[in-house]
Protein backbone atom coordinates (compact mmCIF):
# COMPACT_ATOMS: atom_id res chain seq x y z
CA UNK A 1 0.00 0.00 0.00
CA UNK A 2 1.49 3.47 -1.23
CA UNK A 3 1.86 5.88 1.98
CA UNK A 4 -0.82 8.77 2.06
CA UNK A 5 2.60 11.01 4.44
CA UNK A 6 5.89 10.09 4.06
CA UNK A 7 8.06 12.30 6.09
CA UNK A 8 11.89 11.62 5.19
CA UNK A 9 14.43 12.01 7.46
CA UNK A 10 13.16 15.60 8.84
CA UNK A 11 15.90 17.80 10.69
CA UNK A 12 14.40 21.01 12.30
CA UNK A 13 16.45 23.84 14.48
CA UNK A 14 15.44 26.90 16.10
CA UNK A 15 18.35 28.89 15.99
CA UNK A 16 21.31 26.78 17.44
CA UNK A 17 18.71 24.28 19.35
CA UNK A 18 18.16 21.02 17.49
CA UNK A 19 14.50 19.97 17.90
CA UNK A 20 14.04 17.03 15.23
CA UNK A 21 17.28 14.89 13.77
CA UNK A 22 16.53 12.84 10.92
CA UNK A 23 13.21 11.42 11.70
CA UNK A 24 11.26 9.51 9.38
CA UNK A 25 7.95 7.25 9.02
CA UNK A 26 5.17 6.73 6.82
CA UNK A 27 1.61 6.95 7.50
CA UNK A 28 -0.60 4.74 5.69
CA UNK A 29 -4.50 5.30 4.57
CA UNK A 30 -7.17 5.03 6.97
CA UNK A 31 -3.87 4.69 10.02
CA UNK A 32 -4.58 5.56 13.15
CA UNK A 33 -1.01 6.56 14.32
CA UNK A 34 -0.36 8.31 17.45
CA UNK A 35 3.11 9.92 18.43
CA UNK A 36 4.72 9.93 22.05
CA UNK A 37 7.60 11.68 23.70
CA UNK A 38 9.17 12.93 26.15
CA UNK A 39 8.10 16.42 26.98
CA UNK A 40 9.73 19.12 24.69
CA UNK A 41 11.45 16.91 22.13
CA UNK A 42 9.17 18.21 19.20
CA UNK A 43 6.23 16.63 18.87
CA UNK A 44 3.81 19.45 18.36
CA UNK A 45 6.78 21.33 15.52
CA UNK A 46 6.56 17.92 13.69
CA UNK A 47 2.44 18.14 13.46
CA UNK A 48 3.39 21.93 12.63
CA UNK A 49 6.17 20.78 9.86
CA UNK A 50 2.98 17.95 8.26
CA UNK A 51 0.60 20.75 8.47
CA UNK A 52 3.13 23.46 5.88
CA UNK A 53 3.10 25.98 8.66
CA UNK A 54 6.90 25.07 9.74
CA UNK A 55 9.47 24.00 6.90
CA UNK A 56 11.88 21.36 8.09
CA UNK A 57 15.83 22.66 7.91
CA UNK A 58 16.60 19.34 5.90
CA UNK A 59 13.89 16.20 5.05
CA UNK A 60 11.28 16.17 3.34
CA UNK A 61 7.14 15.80 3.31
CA UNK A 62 4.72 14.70 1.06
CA UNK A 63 1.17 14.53 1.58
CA UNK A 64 -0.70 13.06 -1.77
CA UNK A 65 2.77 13.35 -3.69
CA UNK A 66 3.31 17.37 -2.89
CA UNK A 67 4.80 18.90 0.02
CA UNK A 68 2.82 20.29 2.68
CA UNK A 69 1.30 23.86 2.77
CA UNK A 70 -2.18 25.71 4.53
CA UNK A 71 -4.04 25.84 1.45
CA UNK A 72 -4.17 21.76 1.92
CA UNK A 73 -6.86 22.82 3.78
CA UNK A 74 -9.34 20.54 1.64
CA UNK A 75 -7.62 16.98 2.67
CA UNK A 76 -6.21 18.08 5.97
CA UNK A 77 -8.53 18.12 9.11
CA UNK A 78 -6.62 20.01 12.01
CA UNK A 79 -7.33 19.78 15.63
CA UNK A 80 -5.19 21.65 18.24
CA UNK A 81 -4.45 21.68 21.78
CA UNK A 82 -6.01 24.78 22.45
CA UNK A 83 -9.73 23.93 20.44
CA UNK A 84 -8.80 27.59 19.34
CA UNK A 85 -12.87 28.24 18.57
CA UNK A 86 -14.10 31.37 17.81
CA UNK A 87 -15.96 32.67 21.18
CA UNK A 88 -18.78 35.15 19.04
CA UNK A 89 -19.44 32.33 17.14
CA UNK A 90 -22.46 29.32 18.18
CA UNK A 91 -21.09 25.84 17.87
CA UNK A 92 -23.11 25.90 14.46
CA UNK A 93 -20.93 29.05 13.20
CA UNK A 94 -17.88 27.10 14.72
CA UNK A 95 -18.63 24.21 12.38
CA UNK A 96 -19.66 25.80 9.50
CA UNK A 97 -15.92 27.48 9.62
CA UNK A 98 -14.45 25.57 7.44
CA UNK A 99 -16.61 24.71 5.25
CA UNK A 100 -16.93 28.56 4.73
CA UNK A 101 -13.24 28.37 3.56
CA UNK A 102 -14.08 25.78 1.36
CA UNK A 103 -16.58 27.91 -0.18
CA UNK A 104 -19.61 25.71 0.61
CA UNK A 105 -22.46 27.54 1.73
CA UNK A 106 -26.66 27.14 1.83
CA UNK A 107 -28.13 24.22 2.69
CA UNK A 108 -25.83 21.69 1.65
CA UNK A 109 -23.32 23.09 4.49
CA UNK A 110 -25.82 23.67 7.00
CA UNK A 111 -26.58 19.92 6.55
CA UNK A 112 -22.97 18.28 6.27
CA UNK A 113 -22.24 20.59 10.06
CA UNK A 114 -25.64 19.33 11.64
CA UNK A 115 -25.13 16.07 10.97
CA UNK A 116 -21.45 16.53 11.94
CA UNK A 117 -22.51 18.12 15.35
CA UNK A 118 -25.11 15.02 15.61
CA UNK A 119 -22.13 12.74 15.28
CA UNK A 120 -20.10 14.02 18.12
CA UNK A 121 -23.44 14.31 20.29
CA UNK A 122 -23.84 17.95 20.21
CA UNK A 123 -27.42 17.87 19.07
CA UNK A 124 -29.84 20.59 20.68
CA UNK A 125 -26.20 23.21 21.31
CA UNK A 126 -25.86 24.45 17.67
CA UNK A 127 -26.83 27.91 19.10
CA UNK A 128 -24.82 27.84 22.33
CA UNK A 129 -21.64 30.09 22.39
CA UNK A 130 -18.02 28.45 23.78
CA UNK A 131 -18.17 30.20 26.67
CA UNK A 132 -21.65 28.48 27.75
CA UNK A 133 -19.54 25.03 27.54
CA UNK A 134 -18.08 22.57 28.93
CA UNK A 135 -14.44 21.91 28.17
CA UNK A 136 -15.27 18.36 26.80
CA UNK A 137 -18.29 19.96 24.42
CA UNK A 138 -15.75 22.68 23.26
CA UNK A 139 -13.14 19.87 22.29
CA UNK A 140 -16.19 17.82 20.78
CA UNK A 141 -16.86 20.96 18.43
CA UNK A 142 -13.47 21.22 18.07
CA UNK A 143 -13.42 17.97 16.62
CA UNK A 144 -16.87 18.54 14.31
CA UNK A 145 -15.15 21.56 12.89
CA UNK A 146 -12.56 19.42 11.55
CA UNK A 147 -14.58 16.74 10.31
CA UNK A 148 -17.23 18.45 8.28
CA UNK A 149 -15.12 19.44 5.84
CA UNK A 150 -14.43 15.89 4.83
CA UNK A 151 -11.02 15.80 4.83
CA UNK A 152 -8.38 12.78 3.95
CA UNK A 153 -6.73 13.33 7.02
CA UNK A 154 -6.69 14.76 10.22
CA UNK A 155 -3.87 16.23 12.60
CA UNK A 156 -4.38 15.94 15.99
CA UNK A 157 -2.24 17.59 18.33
CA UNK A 158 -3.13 16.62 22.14
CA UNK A 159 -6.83 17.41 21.29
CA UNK A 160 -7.70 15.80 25.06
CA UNK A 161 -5.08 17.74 27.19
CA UNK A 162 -6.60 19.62 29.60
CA UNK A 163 -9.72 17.91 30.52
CA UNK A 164 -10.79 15.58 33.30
CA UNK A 165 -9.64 12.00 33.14
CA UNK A 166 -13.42 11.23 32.84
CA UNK A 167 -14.25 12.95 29.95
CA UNK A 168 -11.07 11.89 28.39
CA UNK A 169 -11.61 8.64 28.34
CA UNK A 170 -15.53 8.80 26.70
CA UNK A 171 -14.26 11.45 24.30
CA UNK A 172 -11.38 8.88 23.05
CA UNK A 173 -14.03 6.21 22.65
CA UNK A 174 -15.96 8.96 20.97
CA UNK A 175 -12.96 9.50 18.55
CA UNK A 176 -13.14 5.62 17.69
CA UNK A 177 -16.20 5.38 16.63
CA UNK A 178 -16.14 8.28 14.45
CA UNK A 179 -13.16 6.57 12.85
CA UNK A 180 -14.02 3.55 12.45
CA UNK A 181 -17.20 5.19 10.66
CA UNK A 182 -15.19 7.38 8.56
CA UNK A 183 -11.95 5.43 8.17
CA UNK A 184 -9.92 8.75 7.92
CA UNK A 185 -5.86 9.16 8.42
CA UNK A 186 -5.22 10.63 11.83
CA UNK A 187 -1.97 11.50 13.12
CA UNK A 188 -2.44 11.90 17.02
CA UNK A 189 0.25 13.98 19.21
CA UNK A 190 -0.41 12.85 22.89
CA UNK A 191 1.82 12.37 25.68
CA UNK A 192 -1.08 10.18 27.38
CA UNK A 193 0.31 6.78 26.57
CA UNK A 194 -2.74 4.53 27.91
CA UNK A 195 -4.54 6.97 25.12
CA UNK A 196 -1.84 5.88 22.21
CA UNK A 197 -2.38 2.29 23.00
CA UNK A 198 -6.11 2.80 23.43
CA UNK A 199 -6.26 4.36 20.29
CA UNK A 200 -3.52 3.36 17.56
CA UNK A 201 -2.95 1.17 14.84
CA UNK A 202 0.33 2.12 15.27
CA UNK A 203 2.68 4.03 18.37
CA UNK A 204 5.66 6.16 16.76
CA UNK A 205 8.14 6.43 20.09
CA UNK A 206 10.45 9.20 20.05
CA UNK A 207 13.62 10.39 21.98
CA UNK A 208 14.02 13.00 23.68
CA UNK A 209 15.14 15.95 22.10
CA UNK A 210 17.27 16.05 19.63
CA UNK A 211 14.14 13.68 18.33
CA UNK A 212 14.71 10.52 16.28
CA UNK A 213 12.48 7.70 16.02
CA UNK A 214 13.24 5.06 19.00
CA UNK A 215 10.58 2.62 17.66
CA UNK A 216 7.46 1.95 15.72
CA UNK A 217 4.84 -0.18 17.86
CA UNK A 218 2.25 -1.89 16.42
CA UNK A 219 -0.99 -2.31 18.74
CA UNK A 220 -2.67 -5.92 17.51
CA UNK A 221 -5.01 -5.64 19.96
CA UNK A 222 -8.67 -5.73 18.65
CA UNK A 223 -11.42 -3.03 19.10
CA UNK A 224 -13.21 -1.98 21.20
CA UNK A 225 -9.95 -2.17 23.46
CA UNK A 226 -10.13 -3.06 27.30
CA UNK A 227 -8.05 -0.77 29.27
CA UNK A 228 -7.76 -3.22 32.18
CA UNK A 229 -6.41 -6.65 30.60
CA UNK A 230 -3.43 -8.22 30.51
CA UNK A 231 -2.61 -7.33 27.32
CA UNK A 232 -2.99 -4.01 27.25
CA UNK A 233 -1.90 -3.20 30.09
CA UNK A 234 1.77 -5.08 28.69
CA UNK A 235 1.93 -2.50 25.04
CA UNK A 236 1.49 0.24 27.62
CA UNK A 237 4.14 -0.77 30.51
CA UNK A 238 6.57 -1.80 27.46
CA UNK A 239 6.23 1.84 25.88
CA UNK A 240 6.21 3.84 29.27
CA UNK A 241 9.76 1.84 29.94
CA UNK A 242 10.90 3.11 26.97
CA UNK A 243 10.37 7.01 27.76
CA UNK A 244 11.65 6.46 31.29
CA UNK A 245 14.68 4.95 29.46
CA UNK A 246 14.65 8.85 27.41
CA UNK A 247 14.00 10.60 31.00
CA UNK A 248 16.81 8.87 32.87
CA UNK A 249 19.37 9.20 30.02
């Protein structure tokens, strides 16, 4: 199967501070891969260098064949961190966002964000403003925003951070179910790793900082995933060893 991102041995600095050396992995349609680190060692500049609004110092990206840039804003679904919505907006206005930028308007958008909204079990707040919610609802329309456009892939960049350990943990099962609806790419910064293993198709470890890739970790563990058995709990322990062996160097 031809990779939908191939990132090529990607070196980043920021002045004389070495953030990324030579890393490089592929990420394959309809993956689910999620990225751990320690803190600092560049996770969030490599979503940042995928998304075209870094350029890597050496290395190379392609998304579809071309290199990375913010008009890909068609086939690339972004969440952040920060859900970054816009507070005089409802969550309907939120949603309808970017499929303003795509230039889709009338009905046909009203329907794809309702039905979006529906999906992440917002139905009955399209009128509600961010500040009236909860930190999990602003994350879910966070997360609607990004999907009604449709795209190919989405970025993900700790979209759970933040939030209560609760909530956390229905929104991830949330974000399964969406995907195994829609079968998109994700690639999913987190430094949560019981989230990676709960989540991935695939865990990308990285070192600390300089980053390279310290392994690739397939989870062959089927879905829905149970937190609590023995073989979860064993992908986990074995990729938490490895960052303590990054943290202790």
């Amino acid at each position: 199967m031809k990779p939908e991102i191939i990132a090529d041995s990607l070196v980043k600095r920021f002045n004389d501070l070495l953030v990324l050396n030579h890393v490089s992995f592929n990420v394959y349609p309809g993956e689910f891969l999620c990225i751990v680190g320690p803190s600092g060692c560049g996770k969030s500049t490599l979503i940042r260098i995928l998304l075209g609004l870094e350029k890597p110092d050496e290395g190379r990206v392609e998304i579809h064949g071309h290199s990375p840039n913010p008009r890909m804003c068609k086939c690339i679904g972004y969440v952040p961190q920060d859900d970054a919505l816009f507070p005089w907006r409802t969550v309907l206005k939120n949603v309808l966002f970017g499929l303003e930028l795509k230039n889709e308007n009338g009905e046909k958008a009203l329907e794809k964000a309702h039905q979006t909204i529906k999906m992440v079990g917002l139905s009955g707040f399209e009128n509600y403003y961010p500040h009236q919610l909860s930190g999990g609802m602003r994350k879910r329309v966070a997360l609607a925003r990004a999907v009604a456009v449709d795209p190919q892939i989405l970025l993900m960049d700790e979209p759970f951070a933040n939030i209560d350990a609760q909530t956390r943990a229905l929104l991830q099962v949330e974000l399964m179910n969406i995907w195994s609806r829609l079968r998109k790419t994700v690639v999913f910064v987190t430094h949560n790793v019981e989230e990676a293993v709960f989540l991935a198709d695939r865990v990308l470890v990285l070192t600390k900082r300089p980053a390279k890739v310290k392994a690739e970790i397939p989870i062959e563990l089927p879905r829905p995933r149970k937190r609590l058995s023995p073989q979860f709990i064993s992908v986990r322990e074995r990729i938490i060893r490895m960052l303590k062996e990054e943290v202790s160097i």
